[in-house]
Protein backbone atom coordinates (compact mmCIF):
# COMPACT_ATOMS: atom_id res chain seq x y z
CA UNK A 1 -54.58 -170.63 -16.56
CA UNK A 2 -55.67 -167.31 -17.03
CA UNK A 3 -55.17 -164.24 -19.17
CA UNK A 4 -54.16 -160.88 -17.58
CA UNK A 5 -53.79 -157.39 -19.63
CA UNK A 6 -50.82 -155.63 -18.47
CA UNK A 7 -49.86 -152.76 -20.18
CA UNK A 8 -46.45 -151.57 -20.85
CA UNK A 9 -45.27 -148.33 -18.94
CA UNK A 10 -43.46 -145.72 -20.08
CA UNK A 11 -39.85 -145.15 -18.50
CA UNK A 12 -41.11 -142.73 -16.04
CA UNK A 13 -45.04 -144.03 -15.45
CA UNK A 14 -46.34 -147.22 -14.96
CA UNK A 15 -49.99 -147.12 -15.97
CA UNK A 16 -51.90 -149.59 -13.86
CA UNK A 17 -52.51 -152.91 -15.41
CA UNK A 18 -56.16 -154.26 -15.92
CA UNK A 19 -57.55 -157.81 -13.64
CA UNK A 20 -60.02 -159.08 -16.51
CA UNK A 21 -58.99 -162.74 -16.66
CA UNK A 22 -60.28 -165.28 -19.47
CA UNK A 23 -59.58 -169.08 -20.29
CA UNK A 24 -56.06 -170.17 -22.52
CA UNK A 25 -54.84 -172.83 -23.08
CA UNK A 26 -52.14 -174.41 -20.70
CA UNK A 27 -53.09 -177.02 -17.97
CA UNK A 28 -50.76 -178.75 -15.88
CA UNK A 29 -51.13 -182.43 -17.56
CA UNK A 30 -47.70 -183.94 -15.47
CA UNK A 31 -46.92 -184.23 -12.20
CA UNK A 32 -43.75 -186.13 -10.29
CA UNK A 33 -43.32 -186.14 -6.71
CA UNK A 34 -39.59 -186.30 -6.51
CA UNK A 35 -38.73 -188.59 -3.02
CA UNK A 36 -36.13 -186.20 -0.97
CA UNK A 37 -38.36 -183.21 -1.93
CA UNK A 38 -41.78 -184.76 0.39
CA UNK A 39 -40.94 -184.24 3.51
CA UNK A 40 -39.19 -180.54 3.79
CA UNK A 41 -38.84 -177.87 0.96
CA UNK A 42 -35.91 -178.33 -0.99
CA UNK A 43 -33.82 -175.59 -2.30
CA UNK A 44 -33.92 -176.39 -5.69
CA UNK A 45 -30.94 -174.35 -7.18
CA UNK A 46 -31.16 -174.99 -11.07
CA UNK A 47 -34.06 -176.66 -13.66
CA UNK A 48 -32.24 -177.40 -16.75
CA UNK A 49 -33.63 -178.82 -19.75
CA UNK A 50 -33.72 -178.49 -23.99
CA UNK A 51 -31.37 -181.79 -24.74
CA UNK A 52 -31.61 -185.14 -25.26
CA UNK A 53 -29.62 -186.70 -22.57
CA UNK A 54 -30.38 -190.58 -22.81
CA UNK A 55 -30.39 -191.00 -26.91
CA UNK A 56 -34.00 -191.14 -27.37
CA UNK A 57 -34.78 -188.37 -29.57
CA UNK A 58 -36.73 -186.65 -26.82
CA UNK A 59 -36.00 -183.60 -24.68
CA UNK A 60 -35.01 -184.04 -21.09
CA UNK A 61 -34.94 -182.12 -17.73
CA UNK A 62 -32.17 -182.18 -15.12
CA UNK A 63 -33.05 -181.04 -11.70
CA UNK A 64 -30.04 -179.72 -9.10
CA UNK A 65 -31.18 -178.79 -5.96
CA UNK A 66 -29.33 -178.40 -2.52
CA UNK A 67 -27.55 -181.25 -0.66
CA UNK A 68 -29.93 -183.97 -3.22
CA UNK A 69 -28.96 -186.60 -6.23
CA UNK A 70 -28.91 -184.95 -9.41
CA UNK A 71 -32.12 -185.72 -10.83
CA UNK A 72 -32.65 -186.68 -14.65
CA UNK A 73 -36.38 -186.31 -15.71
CA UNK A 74 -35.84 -188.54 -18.88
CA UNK A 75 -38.82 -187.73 -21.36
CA UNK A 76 -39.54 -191.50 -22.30
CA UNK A 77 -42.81 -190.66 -24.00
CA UNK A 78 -44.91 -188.63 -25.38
CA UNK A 79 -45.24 -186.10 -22.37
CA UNK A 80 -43.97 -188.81 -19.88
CA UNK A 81 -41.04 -188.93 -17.69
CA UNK A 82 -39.38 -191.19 -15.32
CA UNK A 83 -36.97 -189.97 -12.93
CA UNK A 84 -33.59 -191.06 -12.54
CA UNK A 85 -30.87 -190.56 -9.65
CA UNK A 86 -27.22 -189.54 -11.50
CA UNK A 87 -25.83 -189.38 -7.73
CA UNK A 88 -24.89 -186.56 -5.79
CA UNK A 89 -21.33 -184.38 -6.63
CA UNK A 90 -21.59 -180.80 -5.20
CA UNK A 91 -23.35 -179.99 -1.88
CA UNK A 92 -24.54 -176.77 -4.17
CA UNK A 93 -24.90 -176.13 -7.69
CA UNK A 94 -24.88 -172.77 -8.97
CA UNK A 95 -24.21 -174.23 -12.79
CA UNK A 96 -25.42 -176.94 -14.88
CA UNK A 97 -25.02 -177.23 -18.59
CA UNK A 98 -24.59 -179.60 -21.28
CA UNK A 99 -22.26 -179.99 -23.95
CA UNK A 100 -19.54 -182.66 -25.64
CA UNK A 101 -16.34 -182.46 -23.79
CA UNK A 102 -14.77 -186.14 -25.23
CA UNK A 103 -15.68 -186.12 -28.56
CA UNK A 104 -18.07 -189.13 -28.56
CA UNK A 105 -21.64 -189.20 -29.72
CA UNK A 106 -23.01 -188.53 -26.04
CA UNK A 107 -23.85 -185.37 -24.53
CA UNK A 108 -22.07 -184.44 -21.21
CA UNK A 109 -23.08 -182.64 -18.22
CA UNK A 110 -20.54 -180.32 -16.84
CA UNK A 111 -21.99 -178.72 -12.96
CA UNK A 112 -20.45 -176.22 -10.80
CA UNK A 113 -20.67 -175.25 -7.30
CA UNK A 114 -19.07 -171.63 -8.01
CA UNK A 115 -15.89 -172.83 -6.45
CA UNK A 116 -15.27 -175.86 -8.46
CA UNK A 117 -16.16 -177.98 -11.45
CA UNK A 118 -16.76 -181.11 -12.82
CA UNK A 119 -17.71 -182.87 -16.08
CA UNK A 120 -19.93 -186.01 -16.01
CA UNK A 121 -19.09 -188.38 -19.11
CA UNK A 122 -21.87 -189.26 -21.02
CA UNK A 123 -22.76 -193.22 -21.82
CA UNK A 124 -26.08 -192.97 -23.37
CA UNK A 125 -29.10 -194.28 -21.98
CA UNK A 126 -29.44 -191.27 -19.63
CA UNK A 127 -26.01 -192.66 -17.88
CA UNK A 128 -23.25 -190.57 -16.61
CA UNK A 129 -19.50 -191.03 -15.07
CA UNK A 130 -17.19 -188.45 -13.25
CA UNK A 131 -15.06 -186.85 -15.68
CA UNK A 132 -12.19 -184.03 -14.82
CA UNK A 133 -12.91 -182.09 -11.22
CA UNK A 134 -11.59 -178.88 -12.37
CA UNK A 135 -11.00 -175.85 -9.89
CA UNK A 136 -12.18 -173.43 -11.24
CA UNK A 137 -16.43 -172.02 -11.00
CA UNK A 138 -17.96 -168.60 -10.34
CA UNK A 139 -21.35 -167.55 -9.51
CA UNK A 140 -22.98 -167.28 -12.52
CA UNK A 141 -21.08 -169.36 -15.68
CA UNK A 142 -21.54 -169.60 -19.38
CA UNK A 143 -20.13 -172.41 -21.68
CA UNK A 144 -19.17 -170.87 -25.03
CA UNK A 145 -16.56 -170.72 -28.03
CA UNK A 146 -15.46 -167.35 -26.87
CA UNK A 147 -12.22 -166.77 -28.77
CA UNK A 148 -13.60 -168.68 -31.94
CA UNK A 149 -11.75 -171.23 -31.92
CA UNK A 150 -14.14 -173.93 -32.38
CA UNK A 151 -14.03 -175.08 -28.43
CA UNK A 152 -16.23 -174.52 -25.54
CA UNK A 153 -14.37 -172.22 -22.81
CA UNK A 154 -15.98 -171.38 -19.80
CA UNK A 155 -16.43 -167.81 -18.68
CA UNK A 156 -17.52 -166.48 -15.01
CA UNK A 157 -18.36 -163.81 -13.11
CA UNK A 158 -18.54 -163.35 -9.30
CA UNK A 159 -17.19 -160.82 -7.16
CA UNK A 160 -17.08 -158.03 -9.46
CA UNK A 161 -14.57 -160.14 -11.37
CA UNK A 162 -15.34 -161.93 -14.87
CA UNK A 163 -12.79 -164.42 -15.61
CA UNK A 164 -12.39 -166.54 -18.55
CA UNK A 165 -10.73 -170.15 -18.82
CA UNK A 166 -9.79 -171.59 -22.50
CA UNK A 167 -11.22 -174.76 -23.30
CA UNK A 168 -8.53 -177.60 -24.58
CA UNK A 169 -10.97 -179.91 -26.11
CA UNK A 170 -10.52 -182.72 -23.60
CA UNK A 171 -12.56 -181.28 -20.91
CA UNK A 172 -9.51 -179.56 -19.52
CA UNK A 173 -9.12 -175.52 -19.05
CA UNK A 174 -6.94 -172.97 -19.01
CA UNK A 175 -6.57 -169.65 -17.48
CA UNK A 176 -7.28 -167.16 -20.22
CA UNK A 177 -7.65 -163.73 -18.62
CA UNK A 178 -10.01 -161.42 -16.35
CA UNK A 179 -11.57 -157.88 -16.62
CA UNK A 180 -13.82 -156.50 -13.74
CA UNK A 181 -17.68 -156.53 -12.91
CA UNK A 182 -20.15 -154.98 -11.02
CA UNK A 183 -20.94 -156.02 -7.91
CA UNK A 184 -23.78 -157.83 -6.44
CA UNK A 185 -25.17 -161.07 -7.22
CA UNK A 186 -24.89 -161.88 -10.67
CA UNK A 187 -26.74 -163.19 -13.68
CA UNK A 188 -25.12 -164.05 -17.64
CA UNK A 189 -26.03 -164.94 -20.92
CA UNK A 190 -24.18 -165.27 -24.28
CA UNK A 191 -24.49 -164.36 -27.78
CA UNK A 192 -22.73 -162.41 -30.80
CA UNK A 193 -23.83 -158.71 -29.64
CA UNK A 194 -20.81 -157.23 -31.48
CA UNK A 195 -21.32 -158.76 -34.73
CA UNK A 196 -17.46 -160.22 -34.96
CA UNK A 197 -18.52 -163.93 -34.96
CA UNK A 198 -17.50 -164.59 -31.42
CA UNK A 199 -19.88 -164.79 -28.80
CA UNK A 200 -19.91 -162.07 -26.17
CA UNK A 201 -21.22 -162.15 -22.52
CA UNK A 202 -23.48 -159.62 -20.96
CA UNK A 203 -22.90 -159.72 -17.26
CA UNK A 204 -25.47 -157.85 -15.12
CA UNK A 205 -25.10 -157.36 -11.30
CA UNK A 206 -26.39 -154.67 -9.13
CA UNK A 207 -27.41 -151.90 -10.78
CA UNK A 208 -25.56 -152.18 -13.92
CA UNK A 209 -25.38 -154.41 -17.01
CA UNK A 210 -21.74 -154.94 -19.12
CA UNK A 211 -20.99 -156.18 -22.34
CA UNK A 212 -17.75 -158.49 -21.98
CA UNK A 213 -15.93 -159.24 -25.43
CA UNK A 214 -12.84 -161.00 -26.28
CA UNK A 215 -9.82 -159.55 -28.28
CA UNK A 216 -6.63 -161.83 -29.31
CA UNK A 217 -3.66 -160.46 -27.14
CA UNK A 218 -3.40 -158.62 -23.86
CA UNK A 219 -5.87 -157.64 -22.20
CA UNK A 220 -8.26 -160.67 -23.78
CA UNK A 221 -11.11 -159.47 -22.35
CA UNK A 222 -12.80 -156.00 -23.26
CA UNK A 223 -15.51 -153.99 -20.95
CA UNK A 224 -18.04 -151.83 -22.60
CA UNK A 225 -21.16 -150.67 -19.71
CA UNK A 226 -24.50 -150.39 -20.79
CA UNK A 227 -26.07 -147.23 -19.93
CA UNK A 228 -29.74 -148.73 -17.93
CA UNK A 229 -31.20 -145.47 -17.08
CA UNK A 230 -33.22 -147.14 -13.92
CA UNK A 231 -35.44 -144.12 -12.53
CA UNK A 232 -35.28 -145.86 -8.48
CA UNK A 233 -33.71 -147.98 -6.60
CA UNK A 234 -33.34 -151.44 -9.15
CA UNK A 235 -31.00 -154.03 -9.28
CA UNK A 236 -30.50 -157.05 -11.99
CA UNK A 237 -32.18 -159.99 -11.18
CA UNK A 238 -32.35 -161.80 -14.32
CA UNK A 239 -31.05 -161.12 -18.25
CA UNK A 240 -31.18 -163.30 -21.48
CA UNK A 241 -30.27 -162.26 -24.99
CA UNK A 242 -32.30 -162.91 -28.01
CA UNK A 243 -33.36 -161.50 -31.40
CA UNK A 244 -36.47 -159.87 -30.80
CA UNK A 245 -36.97 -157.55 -33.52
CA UNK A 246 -35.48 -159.80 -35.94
CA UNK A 247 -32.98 -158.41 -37.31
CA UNK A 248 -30.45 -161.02 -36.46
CA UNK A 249 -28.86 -159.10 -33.68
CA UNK A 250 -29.26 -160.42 -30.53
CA UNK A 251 -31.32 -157.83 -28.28
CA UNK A 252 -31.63 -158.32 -24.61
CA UNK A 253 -34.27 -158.99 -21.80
CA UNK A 254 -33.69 -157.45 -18.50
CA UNK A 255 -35.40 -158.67 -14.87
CA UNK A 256 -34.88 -156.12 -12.40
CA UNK A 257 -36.52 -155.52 -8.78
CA UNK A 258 -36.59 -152.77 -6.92
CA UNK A 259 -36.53 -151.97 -2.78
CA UNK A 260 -40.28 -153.04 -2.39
CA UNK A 261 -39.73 -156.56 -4.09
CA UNK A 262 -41.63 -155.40 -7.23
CA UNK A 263 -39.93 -156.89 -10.31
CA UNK A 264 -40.11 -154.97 -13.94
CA UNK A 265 -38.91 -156.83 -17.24
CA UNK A 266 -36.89 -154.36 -19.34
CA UNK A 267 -35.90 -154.43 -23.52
CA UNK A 268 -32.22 -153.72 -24.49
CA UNK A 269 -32.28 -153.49 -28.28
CA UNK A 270 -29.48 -153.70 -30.73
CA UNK A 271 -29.96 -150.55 -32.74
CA UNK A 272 -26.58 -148.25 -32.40
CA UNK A 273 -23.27 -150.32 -33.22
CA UNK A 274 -20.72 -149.61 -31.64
CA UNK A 275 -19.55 -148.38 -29.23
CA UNK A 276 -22.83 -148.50 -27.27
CA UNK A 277 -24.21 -152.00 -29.14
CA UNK A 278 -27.47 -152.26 -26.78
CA UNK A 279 -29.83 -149.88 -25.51
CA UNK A 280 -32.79 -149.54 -22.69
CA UNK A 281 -36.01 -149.05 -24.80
CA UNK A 282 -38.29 -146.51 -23.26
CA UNK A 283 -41.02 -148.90 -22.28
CA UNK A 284 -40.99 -151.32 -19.54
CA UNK A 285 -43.15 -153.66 -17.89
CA UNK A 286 -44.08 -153.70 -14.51
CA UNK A 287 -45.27 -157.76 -12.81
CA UNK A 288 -47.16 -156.54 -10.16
CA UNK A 289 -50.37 -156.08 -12.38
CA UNK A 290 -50.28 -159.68 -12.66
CA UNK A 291 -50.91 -160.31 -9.36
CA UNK A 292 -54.51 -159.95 -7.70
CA UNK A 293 -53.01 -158.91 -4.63
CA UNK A 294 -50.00 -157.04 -3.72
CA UNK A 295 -47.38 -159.23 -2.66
CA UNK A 296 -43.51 -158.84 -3.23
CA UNK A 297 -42.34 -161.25 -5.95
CA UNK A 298 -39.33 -162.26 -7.88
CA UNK A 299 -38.01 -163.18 -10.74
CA UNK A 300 -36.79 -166.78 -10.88
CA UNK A 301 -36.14 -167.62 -14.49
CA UNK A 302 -36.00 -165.21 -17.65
CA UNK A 303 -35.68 -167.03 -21.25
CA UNK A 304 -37.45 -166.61 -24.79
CA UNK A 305 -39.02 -168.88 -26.92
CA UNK A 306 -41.77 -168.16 -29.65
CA UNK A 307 -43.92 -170.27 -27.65
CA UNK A 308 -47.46 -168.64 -29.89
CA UNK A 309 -45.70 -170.09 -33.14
CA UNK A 310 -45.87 -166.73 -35.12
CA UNK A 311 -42.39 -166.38 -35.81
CA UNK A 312 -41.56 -163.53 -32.88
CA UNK A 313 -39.29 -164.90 -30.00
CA UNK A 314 -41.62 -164.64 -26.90
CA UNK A 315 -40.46 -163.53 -22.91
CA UNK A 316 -40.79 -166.37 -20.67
CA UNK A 317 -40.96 -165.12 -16.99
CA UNK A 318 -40.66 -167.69 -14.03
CA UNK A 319 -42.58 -165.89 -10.81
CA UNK A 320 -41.97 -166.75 -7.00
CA UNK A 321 -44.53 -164.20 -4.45
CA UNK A 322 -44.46 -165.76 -0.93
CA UNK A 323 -47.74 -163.93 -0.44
CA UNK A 324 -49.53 -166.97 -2.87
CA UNK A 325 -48.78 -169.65 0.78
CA UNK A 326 -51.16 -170.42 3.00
CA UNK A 327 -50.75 -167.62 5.66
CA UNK A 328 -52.67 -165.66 8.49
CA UNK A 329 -55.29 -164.53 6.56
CA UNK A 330 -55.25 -167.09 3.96
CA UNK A 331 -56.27 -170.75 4.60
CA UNK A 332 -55.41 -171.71 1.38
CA UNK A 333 -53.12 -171.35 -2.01
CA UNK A 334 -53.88 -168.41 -4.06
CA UNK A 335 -54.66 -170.07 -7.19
CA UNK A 336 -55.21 -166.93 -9.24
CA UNK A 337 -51.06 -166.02 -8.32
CA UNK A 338 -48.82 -166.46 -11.73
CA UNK A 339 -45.91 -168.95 -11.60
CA UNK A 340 -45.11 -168.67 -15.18
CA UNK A 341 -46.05 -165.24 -17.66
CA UNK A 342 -45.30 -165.57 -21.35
CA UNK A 343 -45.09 -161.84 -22.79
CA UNK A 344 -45.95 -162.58 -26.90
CA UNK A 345 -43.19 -160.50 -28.87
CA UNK A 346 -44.55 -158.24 -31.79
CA UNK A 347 -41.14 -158.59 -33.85
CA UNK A 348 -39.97 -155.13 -32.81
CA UNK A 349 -38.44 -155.73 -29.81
CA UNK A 350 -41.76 -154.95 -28.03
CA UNK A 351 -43.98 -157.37 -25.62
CA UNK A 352 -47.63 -157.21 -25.69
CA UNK A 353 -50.19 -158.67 -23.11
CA UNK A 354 -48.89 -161.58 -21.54
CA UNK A 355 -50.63 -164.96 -20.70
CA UNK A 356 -50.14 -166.40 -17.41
CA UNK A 357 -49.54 -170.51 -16.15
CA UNK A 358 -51.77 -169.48 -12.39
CA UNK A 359 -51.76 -171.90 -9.89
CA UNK A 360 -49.01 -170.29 -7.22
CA UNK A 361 -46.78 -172.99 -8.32
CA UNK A 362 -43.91 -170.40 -7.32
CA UNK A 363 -41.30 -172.37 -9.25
CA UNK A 364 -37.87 -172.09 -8.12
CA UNK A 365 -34.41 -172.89 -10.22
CA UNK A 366 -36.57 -171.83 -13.68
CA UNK A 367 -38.53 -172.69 -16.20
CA UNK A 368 -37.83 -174.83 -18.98
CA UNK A 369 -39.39 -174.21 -22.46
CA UNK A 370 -39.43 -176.81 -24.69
CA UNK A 371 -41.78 -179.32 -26.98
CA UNK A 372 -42.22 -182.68 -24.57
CA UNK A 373 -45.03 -184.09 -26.35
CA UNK A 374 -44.15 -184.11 -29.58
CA UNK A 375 -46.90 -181.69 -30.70
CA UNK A 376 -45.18 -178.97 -32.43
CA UNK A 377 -46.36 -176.77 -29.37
CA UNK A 378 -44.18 -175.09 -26.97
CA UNK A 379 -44.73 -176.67 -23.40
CA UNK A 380 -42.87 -175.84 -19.96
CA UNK A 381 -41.82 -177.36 -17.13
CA UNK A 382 -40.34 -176.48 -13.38
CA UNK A 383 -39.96 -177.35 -10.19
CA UNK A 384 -43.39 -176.58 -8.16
CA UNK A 385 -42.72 -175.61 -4.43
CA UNK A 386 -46.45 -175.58 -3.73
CA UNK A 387 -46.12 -179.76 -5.07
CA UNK A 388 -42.65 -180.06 -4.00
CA UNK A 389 -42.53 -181.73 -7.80
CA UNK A 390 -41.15 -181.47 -11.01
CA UNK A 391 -44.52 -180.48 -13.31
CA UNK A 392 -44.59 -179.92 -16.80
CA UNK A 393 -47.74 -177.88 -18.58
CA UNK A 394 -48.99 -178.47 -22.01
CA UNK A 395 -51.22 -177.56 -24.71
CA UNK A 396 -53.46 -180.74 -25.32
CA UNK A 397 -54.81 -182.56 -22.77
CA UNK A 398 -56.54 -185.01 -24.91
CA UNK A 399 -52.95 -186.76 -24.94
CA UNK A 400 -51.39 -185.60 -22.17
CA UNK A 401 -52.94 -186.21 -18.90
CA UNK A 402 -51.05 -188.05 -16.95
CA UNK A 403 -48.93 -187.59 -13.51
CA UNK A 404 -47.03 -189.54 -11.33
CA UNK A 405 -46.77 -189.44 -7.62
CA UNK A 406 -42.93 -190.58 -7.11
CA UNK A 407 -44.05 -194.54 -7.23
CA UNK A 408 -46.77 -195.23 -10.05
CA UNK A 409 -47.92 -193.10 -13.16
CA UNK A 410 -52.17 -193.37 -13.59
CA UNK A 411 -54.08 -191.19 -16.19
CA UNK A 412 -55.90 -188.48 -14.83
CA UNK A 413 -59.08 -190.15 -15.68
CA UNK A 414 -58.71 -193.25 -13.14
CA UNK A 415 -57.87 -191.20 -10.37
């Protein structure tokens, strides 16, 4: 892992980022070559993670990818994990979540294809049942108490249409109104923008960014766009909303990428109230001058954690640049290509120079963010295309090296 200085642009020039590089901290310490991902490159959809799914007290990972079992990476140990098949329900899943649907002490895992729903029953133990098949999805999904009345509801958008669907507290739904989106493919996240106790949804697709609220009565749901002020040709490709100037209103992060497969990360701040609520902070910061080569790159997961421990919430940025393969004039893997940057927050809804997990992972479905190890220490984990495995990077290797290679776990040292 390397450091890179990239520094922030202003709205109208990106000032080119410096190359130096110097040692930090994050190795990969776990490794686990999942079976139906060994023989042909999976398209892993979804990396979810942050809960503790089999009663243990430790976070675990679920994996969804194309046409495969659900896969449970259930954190048994200290930075350990064991896989576990939870079968396969949806050819595709475009959402995965977890939440309590029954009202017993287990979490449950509720999955969508974006045409249809369904809510696995939690047992404990990292065991799961089919609950409800609901139909009802969309593209992107969010579960969230958005009318405030104490259960989840489920809202969606796809199509240029956000639709919402009322939670009955028995993993049941019902039809609870619709307002419009833009177009394109898109990308939500939740949290109480407004300041009214409910949580909103910011929708982004396209070009354009919304803030969707709810109001008791007809229409339910309310519209307010977001004005971006993109100088070229950028679409959304990624948002998440988070305090980062501490104030305790949530802010925004912003992916975009442009015509030329260049990808910028973008601050929304919550300064103004109403009616505007968030707006595009001057500076922005360009991802290409974390790459020693130009190659086109995406964003592939967008999430904030204070993973430096200094009290700032942090940008997490998952990276995918089919220019770190093998290729023509490359024998072999870039290693010096990002998969993972972590822009530190300064507490004014500001990034500074980001630190970079190298390596060319290019991790698809996202990055989870969480402690594994039970160190105190932010760690991360994703699904590695370059290993066709689920790897997990952490702090302190004195503890933590170990991998596993789909049939035995060995410490690094008796390889």
């Amino acid at each position: 892992m390397t450091i890179r200085h990239l520094f922030p642009a202003a709205a109208l020039l990106f000032a080119a980022p410096s190359l130096w590089a110097a040692p930090a901290p994050y190795s990969q310490g776990f490794r686990h070559l999942l079976p139906w991902a060994e023989h042909a490159e999976p398209d892993v959809e979804i990396i979810y993670g942050g809960v503790d799914l089999d009663g243990d007290q430790r976070r675990d990972v679920v994996i969804a990818a194309r046409s495969q079992p659900l896969t449970l990476m259930s954190n048994v140990a200290p930075g350990r994990f064991v896989a576990r098949n939870l079968g396969t329900y949806e050819t595709a899943v475009s959402f995965l979540a977890a939440a309590h649907f029954n009202n017993d002490p287990w979490i449950d895992l509720f999955l969508s294809d974006g045409r249809s729903s369904r809510v696995l029953f939690g047992q404990g133990a990292g065991l799961f049942v089919p609950g409800p098949h609901l139909s009802l999805g969309a593209d992107a999904m969010a579960l969230v108490d958005f009318n405030g009345d104490g259960v989840l509801d489920m809202v969606g958008t796809e199509n240029g249409i956000t639709e919402l669907a009322l939670g009955q507290g028995n993993g049941a739904f019902q039809y609870g109104g619709s307002t419009s989106a833009y177009s394109g493919i898109p990308y939500v996240s939740t949290a109480d923008v407004t300041g009214d106790n409910r949580k909103d949804l910011l929708s982004g697709a396209g070009a354009g960014v919304s803030l969707v609220r709810y109001q008791p009565g007809s229409p339910s749901m309310v519209r307010t766009d977001l004005s971006l002020n993109f100088n070229d040709d950028r679409i959304v490709q990624h948002l998440h909303a988070t305090d980062l100037d501490r104030d305790t209103k949530p802010d925004a992060l912003v992916g975009t990428v442009d015509l030329a497969r260049n990808s910028t990360l973008h601050v929304l701040a919550n300064r103004l109230g109403a009616p505007s609520y968030l707006t595009m902070l001057a500076t922005s910061y360009p991802l290409v001058g974390l790459f020693t080569e130009e190659v086109t790159h995406s964003i592939t997961g967008l999430q904030a954690t204070d993973y430096n421990r200094d009290g700032n919430p942090d940008a997490v940025v998952g990276l995918y640049a089919d220019g770190c393969r093998p290729g023509k004039f490359r024998p072999n893997w870039d290693e010096a290509c990002p998969s993972v940057a972590l822009f530190p927050g300064n507490g004014n809804a500001t990034l500074g120079v980001p630190v970079t997990i190298n390596g060319g992972e290019l991790p698809k479905g996202g990055v989870v963010a969480d402690d594994f190890d039970d160190d105190g220490i932010t760690d991360f984990a994703f699904f590695s295309t370059r290993r066709s495995a689920f790897v997990a990077y952490f702090t302190d290797l004195a503890q933590d090296q170990i991998w596993g290679d789909g049939f035995s776990e060995v410490w690094v040292s008796e390889r």
